[in-house]
C-alpha atoms as a PDB file:
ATOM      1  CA  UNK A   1     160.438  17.813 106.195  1.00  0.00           C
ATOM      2  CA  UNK A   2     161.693  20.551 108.192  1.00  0.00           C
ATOM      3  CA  UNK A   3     163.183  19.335 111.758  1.00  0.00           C
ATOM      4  CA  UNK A   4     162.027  20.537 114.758  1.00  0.00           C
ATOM      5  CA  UNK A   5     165.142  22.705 115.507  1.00  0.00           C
ATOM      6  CA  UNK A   6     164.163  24.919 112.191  1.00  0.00           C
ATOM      7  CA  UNK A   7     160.529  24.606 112.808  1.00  0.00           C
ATOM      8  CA  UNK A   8     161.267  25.732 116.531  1.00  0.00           C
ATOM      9  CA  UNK A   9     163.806  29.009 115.268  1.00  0.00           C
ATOM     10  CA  UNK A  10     161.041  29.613 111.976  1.00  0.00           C
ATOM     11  CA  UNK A  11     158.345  30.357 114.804  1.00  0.00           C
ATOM     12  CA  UNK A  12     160.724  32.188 117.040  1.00  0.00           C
ATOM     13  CA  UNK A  13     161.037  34.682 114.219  1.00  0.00           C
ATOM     14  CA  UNK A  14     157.782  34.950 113.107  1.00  0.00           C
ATOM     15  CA  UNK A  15     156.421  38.069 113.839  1.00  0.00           C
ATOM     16  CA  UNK A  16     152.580  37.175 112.190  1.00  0.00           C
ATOM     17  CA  UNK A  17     150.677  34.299 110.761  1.00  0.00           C
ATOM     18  CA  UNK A  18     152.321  33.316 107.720  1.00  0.00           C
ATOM     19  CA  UNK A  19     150.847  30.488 105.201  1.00  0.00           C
ATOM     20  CA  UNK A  20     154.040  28.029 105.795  1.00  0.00           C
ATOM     21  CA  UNK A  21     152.455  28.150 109.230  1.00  0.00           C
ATOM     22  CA  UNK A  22     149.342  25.913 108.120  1.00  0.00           C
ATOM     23  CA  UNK A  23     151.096  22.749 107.372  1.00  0.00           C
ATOM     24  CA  UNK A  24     152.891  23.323 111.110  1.00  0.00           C
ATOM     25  CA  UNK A  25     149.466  23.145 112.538  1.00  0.00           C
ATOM     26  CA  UNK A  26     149.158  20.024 110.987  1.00  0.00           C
ATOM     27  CA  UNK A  27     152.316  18.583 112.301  1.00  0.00           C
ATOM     28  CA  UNK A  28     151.691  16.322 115.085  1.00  0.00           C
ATOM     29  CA  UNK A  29     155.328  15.779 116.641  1.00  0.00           C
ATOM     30  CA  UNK A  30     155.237  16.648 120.120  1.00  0.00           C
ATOM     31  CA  UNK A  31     158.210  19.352 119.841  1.00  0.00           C
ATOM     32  CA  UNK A  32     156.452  20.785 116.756  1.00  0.00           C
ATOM     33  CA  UNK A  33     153.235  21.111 118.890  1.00  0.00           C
ATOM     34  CA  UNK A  34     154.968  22.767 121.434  1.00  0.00           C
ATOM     35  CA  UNK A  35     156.711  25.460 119.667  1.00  0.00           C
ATOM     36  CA  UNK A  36     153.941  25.952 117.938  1.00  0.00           C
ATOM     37  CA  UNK A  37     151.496  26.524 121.036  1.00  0.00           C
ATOM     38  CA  UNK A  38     154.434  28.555 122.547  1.00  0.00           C
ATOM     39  CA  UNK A  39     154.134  30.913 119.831  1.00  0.00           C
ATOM     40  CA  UNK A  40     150.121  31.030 119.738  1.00  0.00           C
ATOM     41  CA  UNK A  41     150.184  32.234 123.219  1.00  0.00           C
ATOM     42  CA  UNK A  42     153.293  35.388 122.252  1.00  0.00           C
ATOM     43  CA  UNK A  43     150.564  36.218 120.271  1.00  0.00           C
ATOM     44  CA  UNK A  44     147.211  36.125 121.952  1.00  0.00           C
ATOM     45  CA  UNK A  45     149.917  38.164 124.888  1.00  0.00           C
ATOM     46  CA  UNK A  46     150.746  40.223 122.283  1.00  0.00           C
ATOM     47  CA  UNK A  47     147.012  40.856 120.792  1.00  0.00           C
ATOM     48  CA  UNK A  48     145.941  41.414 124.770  1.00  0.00           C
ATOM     49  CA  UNK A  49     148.604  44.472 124.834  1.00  0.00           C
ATOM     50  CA  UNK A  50     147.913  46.292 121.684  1.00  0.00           C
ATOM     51  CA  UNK A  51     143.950  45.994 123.221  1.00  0.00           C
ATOM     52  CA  UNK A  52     145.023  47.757 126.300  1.00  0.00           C
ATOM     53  CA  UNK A  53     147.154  49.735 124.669  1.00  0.00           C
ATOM     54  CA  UNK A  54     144.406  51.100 122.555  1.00  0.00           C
ATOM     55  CA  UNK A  55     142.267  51.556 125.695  1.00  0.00           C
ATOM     56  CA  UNK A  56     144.752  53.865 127.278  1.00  0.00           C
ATOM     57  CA  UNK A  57     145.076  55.445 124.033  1.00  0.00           C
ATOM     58  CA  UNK A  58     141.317  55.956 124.014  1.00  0.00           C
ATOM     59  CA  UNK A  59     140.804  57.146 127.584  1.00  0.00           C
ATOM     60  CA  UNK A  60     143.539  59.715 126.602  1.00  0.00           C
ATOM     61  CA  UNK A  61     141.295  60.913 123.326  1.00  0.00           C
ATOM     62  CA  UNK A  62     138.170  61.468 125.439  1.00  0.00           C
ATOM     63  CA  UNK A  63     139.568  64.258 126.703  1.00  0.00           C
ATOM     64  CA  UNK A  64     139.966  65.920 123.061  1.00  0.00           C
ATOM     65  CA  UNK A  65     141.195  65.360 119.769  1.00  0.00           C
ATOM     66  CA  UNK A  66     144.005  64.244 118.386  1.00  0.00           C
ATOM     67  CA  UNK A  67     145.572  67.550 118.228  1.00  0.00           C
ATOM     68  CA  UNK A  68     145.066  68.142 122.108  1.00  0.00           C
ATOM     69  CA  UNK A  69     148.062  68.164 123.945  1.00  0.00           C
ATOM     70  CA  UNK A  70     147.522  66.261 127.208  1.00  0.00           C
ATOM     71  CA  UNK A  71     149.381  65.449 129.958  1.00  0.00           C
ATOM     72  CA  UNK A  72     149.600  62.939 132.488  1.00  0.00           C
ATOM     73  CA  UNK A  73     151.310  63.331 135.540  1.00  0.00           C
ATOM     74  CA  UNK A  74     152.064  60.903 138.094  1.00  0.00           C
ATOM     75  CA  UNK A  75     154.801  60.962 141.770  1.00  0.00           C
ATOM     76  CA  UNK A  76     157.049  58.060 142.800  1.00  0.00           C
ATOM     77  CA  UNK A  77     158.123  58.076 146.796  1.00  0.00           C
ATOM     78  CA  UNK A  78     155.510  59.551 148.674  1.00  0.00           C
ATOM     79  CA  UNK A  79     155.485  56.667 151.399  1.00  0.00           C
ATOM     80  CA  UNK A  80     159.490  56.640 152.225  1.00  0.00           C
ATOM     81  CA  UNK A  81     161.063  57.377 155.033  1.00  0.00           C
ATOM     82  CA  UNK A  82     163.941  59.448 153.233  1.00  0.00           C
ATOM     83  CA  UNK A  83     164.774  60.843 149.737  1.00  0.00           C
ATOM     84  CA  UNK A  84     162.680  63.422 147.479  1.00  0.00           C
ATOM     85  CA  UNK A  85     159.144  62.950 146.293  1.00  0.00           C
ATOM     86  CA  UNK A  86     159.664  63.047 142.381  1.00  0.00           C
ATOM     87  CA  UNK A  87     156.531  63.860 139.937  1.00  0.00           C
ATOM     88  CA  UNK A  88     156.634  63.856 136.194  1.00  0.00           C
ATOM     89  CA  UNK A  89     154.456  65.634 133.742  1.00  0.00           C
ATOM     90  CA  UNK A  90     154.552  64.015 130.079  1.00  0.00           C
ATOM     91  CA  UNK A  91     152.546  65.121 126.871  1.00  0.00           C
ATOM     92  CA  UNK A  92     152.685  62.095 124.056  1.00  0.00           C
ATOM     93  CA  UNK A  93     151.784  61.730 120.691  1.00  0.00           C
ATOM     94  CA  UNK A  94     148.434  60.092 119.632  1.00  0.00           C
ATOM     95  CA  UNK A  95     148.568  56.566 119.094  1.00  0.00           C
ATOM     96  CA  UNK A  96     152.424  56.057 120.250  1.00  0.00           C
ATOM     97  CA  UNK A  97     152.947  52.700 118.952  1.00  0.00           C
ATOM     98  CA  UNK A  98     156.528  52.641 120.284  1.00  0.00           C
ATOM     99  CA  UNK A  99     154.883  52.276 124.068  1.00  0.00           C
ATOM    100  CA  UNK A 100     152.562  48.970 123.318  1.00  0.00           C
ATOM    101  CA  UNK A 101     152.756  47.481 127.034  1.00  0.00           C
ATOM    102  CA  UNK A 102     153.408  50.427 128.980  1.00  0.00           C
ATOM    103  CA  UNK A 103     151.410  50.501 132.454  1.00  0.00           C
ATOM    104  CA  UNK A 104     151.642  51.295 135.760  1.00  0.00           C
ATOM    105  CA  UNK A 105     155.364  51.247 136.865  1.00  0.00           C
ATOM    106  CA  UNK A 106     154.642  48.725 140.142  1.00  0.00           C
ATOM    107  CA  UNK A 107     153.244  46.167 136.920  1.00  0.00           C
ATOM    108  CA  UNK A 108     156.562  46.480 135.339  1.00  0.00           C
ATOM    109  CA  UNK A 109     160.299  45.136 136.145  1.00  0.00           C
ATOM    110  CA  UNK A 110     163.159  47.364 136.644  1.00  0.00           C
ATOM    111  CA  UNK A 111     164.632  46.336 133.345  1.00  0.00           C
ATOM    112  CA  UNK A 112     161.108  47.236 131.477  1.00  0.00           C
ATOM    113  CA  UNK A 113     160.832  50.210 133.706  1.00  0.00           C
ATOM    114  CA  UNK A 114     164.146  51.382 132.095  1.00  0.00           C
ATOM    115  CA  UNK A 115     163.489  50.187 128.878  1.00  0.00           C
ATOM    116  CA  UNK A 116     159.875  52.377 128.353  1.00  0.00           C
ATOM    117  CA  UNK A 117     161.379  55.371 130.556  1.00  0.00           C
ATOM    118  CA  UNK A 118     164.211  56.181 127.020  1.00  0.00           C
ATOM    119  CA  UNK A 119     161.632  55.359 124.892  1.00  0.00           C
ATOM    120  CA  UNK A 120     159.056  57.787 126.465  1.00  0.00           C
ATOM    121  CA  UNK A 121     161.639  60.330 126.374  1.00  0.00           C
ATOM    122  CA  UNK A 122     162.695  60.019 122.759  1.00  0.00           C
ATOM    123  CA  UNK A 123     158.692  60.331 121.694  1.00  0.00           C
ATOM    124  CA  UNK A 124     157.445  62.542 124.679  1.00  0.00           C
ATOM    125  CA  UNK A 125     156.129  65.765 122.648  1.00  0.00           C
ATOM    126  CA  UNK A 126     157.391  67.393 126.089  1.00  0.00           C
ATOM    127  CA  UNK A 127     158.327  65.951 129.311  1.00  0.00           C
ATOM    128  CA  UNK A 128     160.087  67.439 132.942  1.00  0.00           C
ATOM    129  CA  UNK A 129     160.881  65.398 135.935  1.00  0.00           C
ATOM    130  CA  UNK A 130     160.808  67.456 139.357  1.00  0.00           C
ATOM    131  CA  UNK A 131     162.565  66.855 142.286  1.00  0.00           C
ATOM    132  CA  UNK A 132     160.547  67.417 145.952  1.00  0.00           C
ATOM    133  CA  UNK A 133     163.372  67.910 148.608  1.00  0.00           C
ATOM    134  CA  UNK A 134     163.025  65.883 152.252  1.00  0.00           C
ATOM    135  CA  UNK A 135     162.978  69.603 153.346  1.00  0.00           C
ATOM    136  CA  UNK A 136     160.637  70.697 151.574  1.00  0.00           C
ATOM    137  CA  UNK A 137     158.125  67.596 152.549  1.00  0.00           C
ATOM    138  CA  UNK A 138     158.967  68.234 156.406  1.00  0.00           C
ATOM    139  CA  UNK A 139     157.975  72.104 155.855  1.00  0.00           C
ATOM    140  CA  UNK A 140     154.617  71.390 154.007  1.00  0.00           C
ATOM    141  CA  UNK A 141     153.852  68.185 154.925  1.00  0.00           C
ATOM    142  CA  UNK A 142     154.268  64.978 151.851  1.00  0.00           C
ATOM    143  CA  UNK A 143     150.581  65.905 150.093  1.00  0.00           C
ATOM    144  CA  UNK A 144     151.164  69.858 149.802  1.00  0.00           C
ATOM    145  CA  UNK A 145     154.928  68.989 148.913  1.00  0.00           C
ATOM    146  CA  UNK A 146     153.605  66.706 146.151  1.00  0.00           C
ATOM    147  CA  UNK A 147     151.034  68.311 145.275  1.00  0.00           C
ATOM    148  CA  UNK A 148     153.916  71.609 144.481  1.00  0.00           C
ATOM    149  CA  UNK A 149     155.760  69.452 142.797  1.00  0.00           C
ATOM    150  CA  UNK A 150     153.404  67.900 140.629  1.00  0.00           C
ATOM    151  CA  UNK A 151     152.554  71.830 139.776  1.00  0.00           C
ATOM    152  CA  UNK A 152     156.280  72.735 139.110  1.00  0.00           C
ATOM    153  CA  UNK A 153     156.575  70.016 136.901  1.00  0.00           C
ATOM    154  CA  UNK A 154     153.207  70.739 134.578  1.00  0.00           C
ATOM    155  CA  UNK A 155     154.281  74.468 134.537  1.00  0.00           C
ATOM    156  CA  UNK A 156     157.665  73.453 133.620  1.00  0.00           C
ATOM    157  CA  UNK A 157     156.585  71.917 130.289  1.00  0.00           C
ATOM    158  CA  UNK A 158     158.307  72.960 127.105  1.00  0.00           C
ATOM    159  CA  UNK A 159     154.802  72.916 125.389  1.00  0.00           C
ATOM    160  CA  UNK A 160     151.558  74.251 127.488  1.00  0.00           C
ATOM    161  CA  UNK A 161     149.259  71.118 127.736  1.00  0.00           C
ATOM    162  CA  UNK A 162     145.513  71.463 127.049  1.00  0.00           C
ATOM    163  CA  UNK A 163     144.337  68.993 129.293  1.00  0.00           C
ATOM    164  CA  UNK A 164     146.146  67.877 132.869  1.00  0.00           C
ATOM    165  CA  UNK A 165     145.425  64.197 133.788  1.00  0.00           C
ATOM    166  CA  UNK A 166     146.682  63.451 137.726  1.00  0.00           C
ATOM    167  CA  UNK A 167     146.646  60.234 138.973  1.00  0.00           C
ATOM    168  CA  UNK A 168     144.630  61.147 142.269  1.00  0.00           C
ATOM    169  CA  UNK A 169     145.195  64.504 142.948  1.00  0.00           C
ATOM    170  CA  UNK A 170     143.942  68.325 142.034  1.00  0.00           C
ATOM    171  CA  UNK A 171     146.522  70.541 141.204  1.00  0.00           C
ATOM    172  CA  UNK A 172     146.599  74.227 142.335  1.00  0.00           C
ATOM    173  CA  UNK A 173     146.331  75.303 138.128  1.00  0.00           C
ATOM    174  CA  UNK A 174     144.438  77.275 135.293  1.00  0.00           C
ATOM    175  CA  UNK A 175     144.833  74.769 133.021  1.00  0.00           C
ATOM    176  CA  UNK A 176     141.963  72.353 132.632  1.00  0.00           C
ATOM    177  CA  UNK A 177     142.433  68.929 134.208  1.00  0.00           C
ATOM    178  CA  UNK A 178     140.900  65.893 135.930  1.00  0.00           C
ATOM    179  CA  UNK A 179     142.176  63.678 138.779  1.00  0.00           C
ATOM    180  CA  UNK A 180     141.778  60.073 137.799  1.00  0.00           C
ATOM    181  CA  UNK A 181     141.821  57.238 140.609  1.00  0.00           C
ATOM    182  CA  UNK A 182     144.459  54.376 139.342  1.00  0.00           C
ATOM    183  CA  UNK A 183     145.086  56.528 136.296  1.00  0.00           C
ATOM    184  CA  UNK A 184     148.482  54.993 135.426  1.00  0.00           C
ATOM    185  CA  UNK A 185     146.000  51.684 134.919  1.00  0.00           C
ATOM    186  CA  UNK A 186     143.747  54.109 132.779  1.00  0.00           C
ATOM    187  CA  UNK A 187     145.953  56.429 130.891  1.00  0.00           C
ATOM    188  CA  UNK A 188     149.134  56.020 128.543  1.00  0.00           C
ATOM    189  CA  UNK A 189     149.614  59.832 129.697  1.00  0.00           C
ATOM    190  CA  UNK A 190     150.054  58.805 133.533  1.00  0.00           C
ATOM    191  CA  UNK A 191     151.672  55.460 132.942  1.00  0.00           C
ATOM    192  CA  UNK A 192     154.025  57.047 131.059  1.00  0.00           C
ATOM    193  CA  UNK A 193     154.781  59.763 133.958  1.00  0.00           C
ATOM    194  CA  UNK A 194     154.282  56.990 136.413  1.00  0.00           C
ATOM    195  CA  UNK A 195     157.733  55.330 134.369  1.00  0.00           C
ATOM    196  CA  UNK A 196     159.677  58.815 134.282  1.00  0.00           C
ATOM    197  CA  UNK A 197     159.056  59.696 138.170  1.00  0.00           C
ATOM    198  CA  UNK A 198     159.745  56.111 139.443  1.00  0.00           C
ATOM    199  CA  UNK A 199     162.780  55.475 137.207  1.00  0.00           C
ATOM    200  CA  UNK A 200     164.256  58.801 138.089  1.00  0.00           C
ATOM    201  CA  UNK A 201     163.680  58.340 141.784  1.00  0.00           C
ATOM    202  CA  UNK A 202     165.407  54.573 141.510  1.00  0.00           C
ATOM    203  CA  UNK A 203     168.255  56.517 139.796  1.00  0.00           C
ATOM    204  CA  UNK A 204     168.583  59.099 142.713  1.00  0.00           C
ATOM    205  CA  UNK A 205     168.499  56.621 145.724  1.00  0.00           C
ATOM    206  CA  UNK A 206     170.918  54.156 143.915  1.00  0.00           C
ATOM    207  CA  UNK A 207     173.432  57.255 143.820  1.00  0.00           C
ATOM    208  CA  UNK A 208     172.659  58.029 147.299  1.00  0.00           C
ATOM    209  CA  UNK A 209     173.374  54.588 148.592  1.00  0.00           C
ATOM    210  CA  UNK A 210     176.957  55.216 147.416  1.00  0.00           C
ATOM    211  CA  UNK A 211     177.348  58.325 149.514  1.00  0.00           C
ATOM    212  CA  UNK A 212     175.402  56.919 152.714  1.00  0.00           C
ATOM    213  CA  UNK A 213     175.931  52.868 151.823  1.00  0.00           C
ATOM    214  CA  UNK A 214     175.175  51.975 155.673  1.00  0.00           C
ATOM    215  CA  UNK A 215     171.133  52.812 155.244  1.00  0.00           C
ATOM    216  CA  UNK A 216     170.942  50.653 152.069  1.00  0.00           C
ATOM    217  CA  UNK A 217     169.166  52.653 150.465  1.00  0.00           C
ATOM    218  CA  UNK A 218     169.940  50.909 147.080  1.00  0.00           C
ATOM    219  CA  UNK A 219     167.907  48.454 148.310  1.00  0.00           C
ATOM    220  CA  UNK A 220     164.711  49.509 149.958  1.00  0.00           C
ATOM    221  CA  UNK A 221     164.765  53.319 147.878  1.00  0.00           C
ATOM    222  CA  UNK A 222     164.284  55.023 151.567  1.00  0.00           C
ATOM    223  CA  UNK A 223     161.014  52.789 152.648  1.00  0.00           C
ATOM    224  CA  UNK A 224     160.901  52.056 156.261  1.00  0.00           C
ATOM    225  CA  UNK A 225     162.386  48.510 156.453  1.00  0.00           C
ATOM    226  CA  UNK A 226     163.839  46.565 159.101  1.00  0.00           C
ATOM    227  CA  UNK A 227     167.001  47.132 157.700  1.00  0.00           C
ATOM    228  CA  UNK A 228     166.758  50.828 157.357  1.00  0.00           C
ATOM    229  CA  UNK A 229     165.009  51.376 160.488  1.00  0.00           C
ATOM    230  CA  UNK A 230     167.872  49.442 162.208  1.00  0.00           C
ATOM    231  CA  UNK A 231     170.091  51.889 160.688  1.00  0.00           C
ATOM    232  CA  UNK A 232     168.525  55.181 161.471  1.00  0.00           C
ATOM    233  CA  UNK A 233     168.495  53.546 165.247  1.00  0.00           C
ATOM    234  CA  UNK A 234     172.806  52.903 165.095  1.00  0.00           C
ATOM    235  CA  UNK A 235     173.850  56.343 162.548  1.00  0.00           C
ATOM    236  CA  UNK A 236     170.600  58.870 163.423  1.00  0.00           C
ATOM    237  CA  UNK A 237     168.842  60.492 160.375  1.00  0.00           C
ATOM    238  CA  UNK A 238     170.515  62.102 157.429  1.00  0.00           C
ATOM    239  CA  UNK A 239     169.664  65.401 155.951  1.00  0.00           C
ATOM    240  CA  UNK A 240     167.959  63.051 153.394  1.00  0.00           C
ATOM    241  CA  UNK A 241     165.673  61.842 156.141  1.00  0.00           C
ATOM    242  CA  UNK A 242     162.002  62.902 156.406  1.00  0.00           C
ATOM    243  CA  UNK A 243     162.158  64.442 160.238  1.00  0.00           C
ATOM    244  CA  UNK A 244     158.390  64.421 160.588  1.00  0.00           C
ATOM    245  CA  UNK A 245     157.646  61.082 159.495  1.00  0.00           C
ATOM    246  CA  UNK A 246     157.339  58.452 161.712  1.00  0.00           C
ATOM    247  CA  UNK A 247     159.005  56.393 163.315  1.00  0.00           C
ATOM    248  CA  UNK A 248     161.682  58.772 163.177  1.00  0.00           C
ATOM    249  CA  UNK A 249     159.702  62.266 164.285  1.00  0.00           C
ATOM    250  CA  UNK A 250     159.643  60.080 167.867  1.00  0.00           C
ATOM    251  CA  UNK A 251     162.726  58.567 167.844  1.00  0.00           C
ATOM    252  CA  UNK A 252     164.943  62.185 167.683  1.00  0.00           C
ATOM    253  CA  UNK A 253     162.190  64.326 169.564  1.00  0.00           C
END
């Protein structure tokens, strides 16, 4: 009789039911039982993702076959107080098994967020990640400015997409598209440009937060904290700073 040690490692490795597996069901020491229930419940969370997987996949297909190119496009940092709005258009392949468990990037940890955002960009068919300037927001106001960017990045494509999917916006282009509410919840498309904006706009504030490391922005990515506001009251804005958002459009009238 196997101990529960081997039992425990046997199940830890076991990527699907395997016959050896019936006489552990059968085992009724307590540490047995609990490995074994451990690894009934990697599975069911493992069955649950490939399901939604397949439903993101499948909301994706409605919109053609599975030689359409689609896109998804998604923004990270609309709400901040400072940094760039970033928006990222990505066409995938059908069916990209690579990305079981992708969603929304607020559902994911930083380490997961970092994780999917290579492996989107080793299968992306096409992805580009734009870059919407503080000035650029303060001269058109954080909607038009996204809404520009999320246009710059579709148009920027290596490959022309047949389909546009935006999570909650219409975009100023010829290309057929449809704006889906919660669409990085809906489509592997948008969750995967949901990953690629948010991850990149991380990236940016982290480096920032060297260069200006009294606003903290490493911390809160440029959102109106405390902390930060507390700052912009003691140093004044930077020229990362949104000048017509508020607080500080009143506070350096």
């Amino acid at each position: 009789m196997k101990t529960i040690k081997e039992i425990t490692t046997a199940l830890k490795d076991a990527k699907e039911w395997q016959d050896w597996m019936i006489e552990i069901e059968a085992d009724e020491r307590a540490g047995v039982q609990k490995a074994w229930l451990t690894w009934q419940k990697r599975q069911d969370k493992k069955r649950q993702l490939q399901k939604e997987h397949q439903a993101k996949v499948a909301f994706d297909l409605s919109y053609g076959g599975i030689d359409t190119l689609i896109a998804g496009v998604d923004e990270a940092g609309r709400g901040p107080l400072a940094g760039p709005v970033v928006t990222a258009a990505v066409i995938l392949p059908t069916n990209c098994e690579a990305l079981v468990g992708l969603n929304d990037s607020k559902q994911l940890s930083k380490e997961k967020r970092n994780a999917f955002a290579t492996l989107i960009k080793e299968h992306a068919v096409s992805y580009f990640i734009h870059f919407q300037s503080a000035q650029q927001i303060d001269a058109l106001n954080i909607y038009e400015a996204t809404k520009q960017s999320m246009k710059a990045s579709v148009e920027s494509l290596s490959k022309k997409p047949d389909v546009v999917l935006v999570d909650a916006m219409t975009l100023p282009i010829s290309i057929r598209q449809d704006s889906i509410i919660k669409g990085d919840a809906k489509s592997l498309a948008i969750a995967a440009a949901s990953i690629l904006a948010k991850t990149a706009r991380d990236d940016y504030m982290e480096q920032l937060d060297k260069d200006f490391p009294m606003y903290g922005f490493g911390q809160h990515a440029g959102y109106g904290t405390k902390q930060h506001l507390k700052a912009i009251e003691e140093y004044g804005p930077t020229i990362h700073h949104r000048k017509s958002f508020e607080p500080i459009k009143s506070m350096f009238q």
